[in-house]
Protein backbone atom coordinates (compact mmCIF):
# COMPACT_ATOMS: atom_id res chain seq x y z
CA UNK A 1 160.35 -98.09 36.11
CA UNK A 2 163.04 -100.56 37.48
CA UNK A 3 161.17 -103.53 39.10
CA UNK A 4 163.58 -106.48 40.87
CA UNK A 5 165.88 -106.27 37.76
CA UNK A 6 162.79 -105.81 34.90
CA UNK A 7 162.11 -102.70 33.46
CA UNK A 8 158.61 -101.75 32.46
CA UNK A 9 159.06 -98.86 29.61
CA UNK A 10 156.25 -96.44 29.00
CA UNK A 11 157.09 -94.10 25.88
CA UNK A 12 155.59 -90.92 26.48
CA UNK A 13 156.07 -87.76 27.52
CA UNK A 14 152.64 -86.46 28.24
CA UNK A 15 151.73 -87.00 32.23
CA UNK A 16 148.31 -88.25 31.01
CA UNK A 17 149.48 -90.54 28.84
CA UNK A 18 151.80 -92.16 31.47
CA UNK A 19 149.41 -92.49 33.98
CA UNK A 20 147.03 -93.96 31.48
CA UNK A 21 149.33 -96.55 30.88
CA UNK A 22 150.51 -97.02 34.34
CA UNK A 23 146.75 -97.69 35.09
CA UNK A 24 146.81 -100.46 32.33
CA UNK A 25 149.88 -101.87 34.14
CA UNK A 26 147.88 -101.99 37.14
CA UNK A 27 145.03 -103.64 35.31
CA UNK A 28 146.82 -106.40 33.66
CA UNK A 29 149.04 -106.75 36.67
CA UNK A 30 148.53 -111.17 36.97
CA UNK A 31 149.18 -111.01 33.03
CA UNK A 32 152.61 -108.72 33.63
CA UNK A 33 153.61 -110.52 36.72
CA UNK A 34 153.52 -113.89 34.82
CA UNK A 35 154.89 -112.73 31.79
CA UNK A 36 157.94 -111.57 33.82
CA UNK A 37 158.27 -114.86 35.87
CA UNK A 38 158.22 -112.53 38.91
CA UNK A 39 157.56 -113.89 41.85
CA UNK A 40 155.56 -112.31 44.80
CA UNK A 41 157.69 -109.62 46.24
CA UNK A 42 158.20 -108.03 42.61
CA UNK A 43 154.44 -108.75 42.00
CA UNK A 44 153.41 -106.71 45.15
CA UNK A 45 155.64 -103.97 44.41
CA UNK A 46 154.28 -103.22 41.16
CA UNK A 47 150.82 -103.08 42.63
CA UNK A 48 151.64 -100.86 45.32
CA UNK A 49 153.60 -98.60 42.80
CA UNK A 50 151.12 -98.42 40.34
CA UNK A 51 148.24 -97.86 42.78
CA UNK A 52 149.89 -94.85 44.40
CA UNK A 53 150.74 -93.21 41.00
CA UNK A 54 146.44 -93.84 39.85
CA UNK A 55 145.68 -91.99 43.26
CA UNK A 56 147.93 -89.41 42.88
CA UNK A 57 146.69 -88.46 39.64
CA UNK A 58 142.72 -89.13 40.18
CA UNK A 59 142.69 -92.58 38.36
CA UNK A 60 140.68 -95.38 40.24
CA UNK A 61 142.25 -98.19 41.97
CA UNK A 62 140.76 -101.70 42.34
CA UNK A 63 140.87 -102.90 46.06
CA UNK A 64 142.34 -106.01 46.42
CA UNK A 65 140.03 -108.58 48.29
CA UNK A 66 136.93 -106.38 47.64
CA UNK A 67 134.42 -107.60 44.97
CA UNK A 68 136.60 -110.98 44.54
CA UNK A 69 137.09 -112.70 41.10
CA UNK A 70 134.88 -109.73 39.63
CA UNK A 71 136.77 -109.55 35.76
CA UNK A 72 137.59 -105.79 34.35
CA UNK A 73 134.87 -105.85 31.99
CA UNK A 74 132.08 -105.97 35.10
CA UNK A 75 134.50 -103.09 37.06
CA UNK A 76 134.57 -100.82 34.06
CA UNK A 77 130.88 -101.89 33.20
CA UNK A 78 129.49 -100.71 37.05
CA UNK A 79 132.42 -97.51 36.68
CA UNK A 80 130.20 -96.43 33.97
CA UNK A 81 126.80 -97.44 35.53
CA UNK A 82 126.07 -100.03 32.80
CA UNK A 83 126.45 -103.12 34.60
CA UNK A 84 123.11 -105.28 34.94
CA UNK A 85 124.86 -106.72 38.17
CA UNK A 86 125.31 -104.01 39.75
CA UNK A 87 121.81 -102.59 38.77
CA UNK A 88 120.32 -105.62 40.22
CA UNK A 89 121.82 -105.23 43.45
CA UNK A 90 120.82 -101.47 43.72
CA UNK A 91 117.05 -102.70 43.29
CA UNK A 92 117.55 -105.61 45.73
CA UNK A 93 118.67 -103.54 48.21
CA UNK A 94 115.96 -100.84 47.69
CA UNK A 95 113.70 -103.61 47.60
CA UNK A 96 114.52 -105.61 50.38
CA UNK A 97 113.32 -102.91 53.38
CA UNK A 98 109.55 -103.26 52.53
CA UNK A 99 109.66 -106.93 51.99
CA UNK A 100 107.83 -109.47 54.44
CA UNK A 101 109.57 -112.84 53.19
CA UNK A 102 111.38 -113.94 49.76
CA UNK A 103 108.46 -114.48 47.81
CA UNK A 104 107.54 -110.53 48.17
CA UNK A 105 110.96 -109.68 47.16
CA UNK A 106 110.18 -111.68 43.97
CA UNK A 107 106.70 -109.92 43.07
CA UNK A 108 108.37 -107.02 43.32
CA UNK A 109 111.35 -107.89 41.24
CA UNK A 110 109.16 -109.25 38.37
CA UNK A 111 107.07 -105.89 38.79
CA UNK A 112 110.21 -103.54 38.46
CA UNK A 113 110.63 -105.24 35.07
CA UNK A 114 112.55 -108.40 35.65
CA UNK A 115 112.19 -111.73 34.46
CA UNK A 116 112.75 -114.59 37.24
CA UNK A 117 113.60 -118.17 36.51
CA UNK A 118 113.53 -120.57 39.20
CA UNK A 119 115.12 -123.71 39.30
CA UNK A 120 118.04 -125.38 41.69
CA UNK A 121 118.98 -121.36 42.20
CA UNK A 122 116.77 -117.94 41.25
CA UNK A 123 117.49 -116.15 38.01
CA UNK A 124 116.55 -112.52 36.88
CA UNK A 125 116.75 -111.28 34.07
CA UNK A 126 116.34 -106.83 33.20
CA UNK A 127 114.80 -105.68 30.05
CA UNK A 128 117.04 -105.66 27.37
CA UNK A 129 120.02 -108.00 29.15
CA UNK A 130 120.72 -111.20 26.73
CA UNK A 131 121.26 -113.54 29.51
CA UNK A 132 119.85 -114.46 32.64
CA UNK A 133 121.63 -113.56 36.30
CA UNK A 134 121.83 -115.77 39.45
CA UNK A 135 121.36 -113.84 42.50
CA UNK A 136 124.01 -116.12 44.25
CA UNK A 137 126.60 -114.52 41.75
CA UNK A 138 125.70 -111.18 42.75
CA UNK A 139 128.00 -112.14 46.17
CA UNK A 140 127.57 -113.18 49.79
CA UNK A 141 124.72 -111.38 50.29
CA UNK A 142 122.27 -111.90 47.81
CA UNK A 143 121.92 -115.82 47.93
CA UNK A 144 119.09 -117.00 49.17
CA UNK A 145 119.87 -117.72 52.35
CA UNK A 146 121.62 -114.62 52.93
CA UNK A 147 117.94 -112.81 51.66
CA UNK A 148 115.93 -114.56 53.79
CA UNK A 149 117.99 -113.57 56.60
CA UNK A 150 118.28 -110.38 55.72
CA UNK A 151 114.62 -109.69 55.64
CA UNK A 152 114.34 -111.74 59.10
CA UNK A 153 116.60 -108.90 60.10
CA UNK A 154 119.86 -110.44 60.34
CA UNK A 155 122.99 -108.68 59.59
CA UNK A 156 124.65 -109.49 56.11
CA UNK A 157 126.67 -112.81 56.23
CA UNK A 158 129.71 -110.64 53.99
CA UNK A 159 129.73 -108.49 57.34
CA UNK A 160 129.78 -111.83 60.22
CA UNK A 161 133.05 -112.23 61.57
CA UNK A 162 134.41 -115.56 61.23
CA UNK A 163 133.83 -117.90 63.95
CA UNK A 164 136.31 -120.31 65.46
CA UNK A 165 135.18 -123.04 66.11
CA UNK A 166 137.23 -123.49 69.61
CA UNK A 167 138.44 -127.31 68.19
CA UNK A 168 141.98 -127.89 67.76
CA UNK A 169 143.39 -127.67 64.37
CA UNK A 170 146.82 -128.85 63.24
CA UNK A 171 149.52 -126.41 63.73
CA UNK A 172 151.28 -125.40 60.40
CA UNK A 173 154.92 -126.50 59.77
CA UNK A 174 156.27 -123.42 58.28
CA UNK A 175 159.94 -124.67 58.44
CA UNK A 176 158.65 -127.54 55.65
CA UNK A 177 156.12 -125.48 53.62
CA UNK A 178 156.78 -124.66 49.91
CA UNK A 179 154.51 -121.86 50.34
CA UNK A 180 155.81 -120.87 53.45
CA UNK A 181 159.01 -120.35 51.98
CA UNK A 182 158.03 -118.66 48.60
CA UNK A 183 155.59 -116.26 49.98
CA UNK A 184 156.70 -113.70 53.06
CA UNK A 185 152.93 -112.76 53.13
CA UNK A 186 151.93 -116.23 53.74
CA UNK A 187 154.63 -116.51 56.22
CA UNK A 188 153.31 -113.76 58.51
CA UNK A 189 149.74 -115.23 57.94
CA UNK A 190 150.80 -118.58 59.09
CA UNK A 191 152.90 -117.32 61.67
CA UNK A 192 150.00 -115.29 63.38
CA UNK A 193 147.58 -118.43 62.92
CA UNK A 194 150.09 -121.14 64.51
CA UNK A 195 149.03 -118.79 67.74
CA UNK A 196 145.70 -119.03 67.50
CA UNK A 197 145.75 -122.81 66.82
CA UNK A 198 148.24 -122.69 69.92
CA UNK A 199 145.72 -121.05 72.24
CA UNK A 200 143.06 -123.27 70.77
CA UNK A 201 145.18 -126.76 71.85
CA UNK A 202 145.45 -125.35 75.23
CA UNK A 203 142.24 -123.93 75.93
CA UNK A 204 140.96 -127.25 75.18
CA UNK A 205 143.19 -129.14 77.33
CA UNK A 206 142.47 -127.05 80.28
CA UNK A 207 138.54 -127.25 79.43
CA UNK A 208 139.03 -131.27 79.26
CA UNK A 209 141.37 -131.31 82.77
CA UNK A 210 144.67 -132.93 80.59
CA UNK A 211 147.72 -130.99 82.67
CA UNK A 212 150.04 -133.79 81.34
CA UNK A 213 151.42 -135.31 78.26
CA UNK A 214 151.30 -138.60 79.34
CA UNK A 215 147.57 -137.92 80.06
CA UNK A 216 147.35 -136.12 77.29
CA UNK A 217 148.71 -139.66 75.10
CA UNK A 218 146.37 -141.78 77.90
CA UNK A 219 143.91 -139.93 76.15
CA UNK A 220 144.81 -140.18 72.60
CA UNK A 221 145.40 -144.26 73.34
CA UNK A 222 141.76 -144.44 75.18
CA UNK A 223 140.06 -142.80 71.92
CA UNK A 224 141.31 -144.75 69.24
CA UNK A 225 140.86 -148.12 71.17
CA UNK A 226 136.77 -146.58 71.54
CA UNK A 227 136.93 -146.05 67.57
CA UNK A 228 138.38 -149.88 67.19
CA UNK A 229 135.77 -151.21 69.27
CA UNK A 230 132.73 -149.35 67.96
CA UNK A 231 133.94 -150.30 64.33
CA UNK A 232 134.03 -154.22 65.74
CA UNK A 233 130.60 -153.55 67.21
CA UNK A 234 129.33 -152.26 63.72
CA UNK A 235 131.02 -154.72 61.66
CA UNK A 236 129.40 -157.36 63.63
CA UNK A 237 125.99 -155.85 63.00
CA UNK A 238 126.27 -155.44 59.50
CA UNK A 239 127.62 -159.35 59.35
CA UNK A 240 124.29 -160.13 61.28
CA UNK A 241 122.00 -158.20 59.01
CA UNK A 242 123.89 -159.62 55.74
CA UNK A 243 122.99 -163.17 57.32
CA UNK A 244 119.41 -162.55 58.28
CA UNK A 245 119.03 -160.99 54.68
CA UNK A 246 119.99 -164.39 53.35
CA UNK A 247 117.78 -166.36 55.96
CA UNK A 248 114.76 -164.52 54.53
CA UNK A 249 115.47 -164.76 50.93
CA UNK A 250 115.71 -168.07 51.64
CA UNK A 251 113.35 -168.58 53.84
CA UNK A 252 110.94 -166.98 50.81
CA UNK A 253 111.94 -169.50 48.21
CA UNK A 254 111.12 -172.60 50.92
CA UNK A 255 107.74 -171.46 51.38
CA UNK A 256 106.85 -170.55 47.88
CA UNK A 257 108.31 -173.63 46.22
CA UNK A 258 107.25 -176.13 49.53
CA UNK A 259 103.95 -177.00 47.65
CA UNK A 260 105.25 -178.11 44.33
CA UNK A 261 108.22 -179.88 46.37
CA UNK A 262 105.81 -181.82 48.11
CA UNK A 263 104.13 -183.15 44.78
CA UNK A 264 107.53 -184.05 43.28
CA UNK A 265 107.37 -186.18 46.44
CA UNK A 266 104.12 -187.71 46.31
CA UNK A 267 104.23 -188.14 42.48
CA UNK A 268 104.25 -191.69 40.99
CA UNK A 269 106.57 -190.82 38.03
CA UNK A 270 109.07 -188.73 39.57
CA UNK A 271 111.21 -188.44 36.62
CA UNK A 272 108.56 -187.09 35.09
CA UNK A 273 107.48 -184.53 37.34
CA UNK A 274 111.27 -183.39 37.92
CA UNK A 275 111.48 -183.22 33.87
CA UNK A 276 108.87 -180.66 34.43
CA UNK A 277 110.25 -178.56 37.11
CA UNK A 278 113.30 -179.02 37.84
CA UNK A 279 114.57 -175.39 37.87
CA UNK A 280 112.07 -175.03 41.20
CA UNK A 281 113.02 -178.54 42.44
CA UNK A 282 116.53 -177.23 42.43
CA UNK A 283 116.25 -174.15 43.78
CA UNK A 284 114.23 -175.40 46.35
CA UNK A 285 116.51 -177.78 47.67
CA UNK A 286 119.56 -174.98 47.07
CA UNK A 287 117.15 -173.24 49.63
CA UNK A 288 116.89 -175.89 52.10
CA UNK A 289 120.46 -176.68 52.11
CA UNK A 290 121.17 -173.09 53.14
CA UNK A 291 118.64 -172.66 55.49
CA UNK A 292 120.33 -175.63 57.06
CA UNK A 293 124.08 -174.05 57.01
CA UNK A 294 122.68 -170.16 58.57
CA UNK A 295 120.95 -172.96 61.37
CA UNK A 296 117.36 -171.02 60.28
CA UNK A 297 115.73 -174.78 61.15
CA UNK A 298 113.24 -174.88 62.23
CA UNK A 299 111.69 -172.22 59.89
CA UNK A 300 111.50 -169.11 61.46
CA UNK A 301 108.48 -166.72 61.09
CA UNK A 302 108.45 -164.10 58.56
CA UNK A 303 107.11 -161.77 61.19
CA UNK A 304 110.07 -162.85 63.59
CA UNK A 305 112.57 -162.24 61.07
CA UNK A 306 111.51 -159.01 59.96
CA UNK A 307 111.13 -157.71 63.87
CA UNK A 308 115.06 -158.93 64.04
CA UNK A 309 115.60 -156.97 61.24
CA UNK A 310 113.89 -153.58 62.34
CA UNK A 311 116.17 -154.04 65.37
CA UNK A 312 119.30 -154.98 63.51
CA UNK A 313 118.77 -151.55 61.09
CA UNK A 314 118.49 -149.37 64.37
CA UNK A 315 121.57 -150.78 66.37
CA UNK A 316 123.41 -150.10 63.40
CA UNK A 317 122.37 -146.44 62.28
CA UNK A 318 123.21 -145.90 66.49
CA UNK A 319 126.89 -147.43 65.39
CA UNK A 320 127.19 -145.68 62.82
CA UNK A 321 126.20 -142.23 64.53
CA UNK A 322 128.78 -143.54 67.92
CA UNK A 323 131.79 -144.18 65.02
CA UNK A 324 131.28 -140.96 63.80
CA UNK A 325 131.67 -139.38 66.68
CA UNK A 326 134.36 -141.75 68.27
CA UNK A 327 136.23 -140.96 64.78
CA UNK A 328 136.05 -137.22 65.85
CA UNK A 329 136.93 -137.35 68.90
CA UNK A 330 140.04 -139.55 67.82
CA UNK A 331 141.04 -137.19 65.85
CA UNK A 332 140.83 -134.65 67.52
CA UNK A 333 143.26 -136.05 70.31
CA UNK A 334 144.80 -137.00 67.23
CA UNK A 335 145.87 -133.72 65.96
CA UNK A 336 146.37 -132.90 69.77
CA UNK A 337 149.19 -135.01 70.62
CA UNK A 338 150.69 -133.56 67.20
CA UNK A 339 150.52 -129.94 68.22
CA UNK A 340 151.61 -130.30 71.53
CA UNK A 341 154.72 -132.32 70.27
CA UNK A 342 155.47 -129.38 67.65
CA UNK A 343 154.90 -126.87 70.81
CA UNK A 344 157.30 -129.02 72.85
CA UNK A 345 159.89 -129.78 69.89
CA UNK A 346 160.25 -126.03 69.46
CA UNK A 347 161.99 -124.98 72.99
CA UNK A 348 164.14 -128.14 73.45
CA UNK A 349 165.38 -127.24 69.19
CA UNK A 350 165.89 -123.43 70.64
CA UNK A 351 167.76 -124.90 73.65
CA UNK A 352 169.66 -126.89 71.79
CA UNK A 353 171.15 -123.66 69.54
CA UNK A 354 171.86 -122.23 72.59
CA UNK A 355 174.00 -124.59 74.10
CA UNK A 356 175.99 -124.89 70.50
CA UNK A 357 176.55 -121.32 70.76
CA UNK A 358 177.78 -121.26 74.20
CA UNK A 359 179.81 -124.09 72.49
């Protein structure tokens, strides 16, 4: 079998034999499409190839996509019905119909036989398996979550269609992308999705009344100068907060140490009394010094400064929740003004060719 210039040999002359072998081709087919530095048309090719030959002669074939990054050893393992995954799932799913919440699925695992170990994620374990099994490797459906919905009646999450989100993302430049290039699969993928993301970008202008570009970069301009000034806003806050932070340790020293200042001053031997404590007669008047320089003089009350505080912590956690969203919102315009520039790039490039033909 002649693949893009390799040829894969299989020495036999019995039909069983062959097919044998071409269904070990088909199982090792990453190793073999490595080992031959083929890239993905050749690798595709001998996939299709050796799947038609395994259905033509009653051999099974593993769907791509289906079951995803389960190894041969599992496949083979549930082909033969001695796979503890597999098992696991069966009772699960005969399970789950008579269950009222998670917890009931779980009495009625342990009374089937299974051992459960609970921790950040469930475990079960059948009689006779070495090794404990996390129900959120059994797949999509058999996480918790997924369970708990299911019993609630949900559908299966492995059977929701993915949503869109309706938000503009970034068109894909195909013309620049390695991948792009390498991969005609990927090509057709991106290809289909640079639509979508189209109809996305102009859904969303129409929904948000933009008809123009220069609107469109009005926009864009408006949301970044709302992220600046939000970030100034915030950066002011925290600027407060660090100073009122100092003011009351500060403010805490003054009035602990203020007695034992006052005898240093009242002493008759003040050398003596500073031999004594000066660490506290120094860090008092450290204190006092700084409580002069953040202008907290007079003294302000503790239960002032902590009231400043409490409102200080809230304007900022409302900042911080208005940046995030200005931050969104900027770049969202953001990635905007990029796709409709692509969008717009695209005719004038096609016009261009045009006009050097006619040329």
């Amino acid at each position: 079998m002649a693949i893009d210039g390799y040829i894969i040999q299989v020495d036999t002359t019995d039909i069983k034999e062959m097919t044998r072998a071409l269904s070990a081709i088909g199982r090792n087919i990453n190793q073999i499409a490595k080992r031959l530095n083929a890239g993905g048309p050749a690798y595709h090719f001998i996939r299709r190839t050796s799947d038609r030959i395994c259905k033509e002669h009653g051999l099974s074939v593993i769907v791509p996509g289906r079951d995803k990054g389960k190894s041969y050893i599992e496949h083979q393992a549930e082909q033969n019905g001695t796979s503890y995954k597999a098992k696991l799932r069966a009772t699960i799913d005969r399970l789950l119909l008579g269950c009222s919440d998670l917890e009931d699925l779980l009495r009625r695992l342990q009374r089937e036989g299974y051992e459960l170990k609970r921790g950040k994620y469930i475990s079960a374990r059948a009689p006779g398996q070495e090794r404990f099994t996390r129900l959120k490797t059994l797949g999509a459906d058999y996480a918790e979550e997924a369970l708990t919905a299911r019993i609630a009646g949900r559908p299966r999450p492995s059977r929701q269609p993915k949503q869109r989100t309706g938000k503009p993302s970034l068109l894909i430049d195909i013309q620049n992308n390695l991948k792009a290039q390498q991969s005609v699969g990927y090509k057709h993928w991106a290809t289909i999705e640079n639509l979508k993301r189209a109809a996305e970008t102009l859904n969303y202008l129409t929904e948000h009344g933009i008809s123009s570009y220069e609107e469109l970069a009005e926009r864009c301009d408006g949301a970044a100068a709302a992220t600046a000034r939000v970030k100034a806003y915030l950066r002011a806050t925290e600027k407060e907060m660090e100073r009122l932070t100092l003011t009351m340790k500060h403010a805490a020293t003054y009035r602990q140490l203020r007695p034992l200042y006052d005898q240093y001053r009242q002493s008759r031997d003040k050398e003596k009394f500073l031999r004594g404590h000066e660490g506290e007669i120094i860090l008092f008047e450290a204190a006092a010094r700084e409580l002069k320089r953040l202008d907290a003089v007079p003294l302000p009350a503790t239960q002032r400064l902590r009231a400043e505080m409490d409102e200080l912590t809230a304007r900022k956690a409302a900042l911080q929740s208005e940046y995030r969203k200005a931050q969104r919102e900027e770049r969202e315009y953001d990635t905007l003004c990029q796709n409709v520039e692509a969008l717009l790039e695209k005719p004038r490039e096609q016009i261009q060719t045009k006009q050097y033909e006619l040329d």
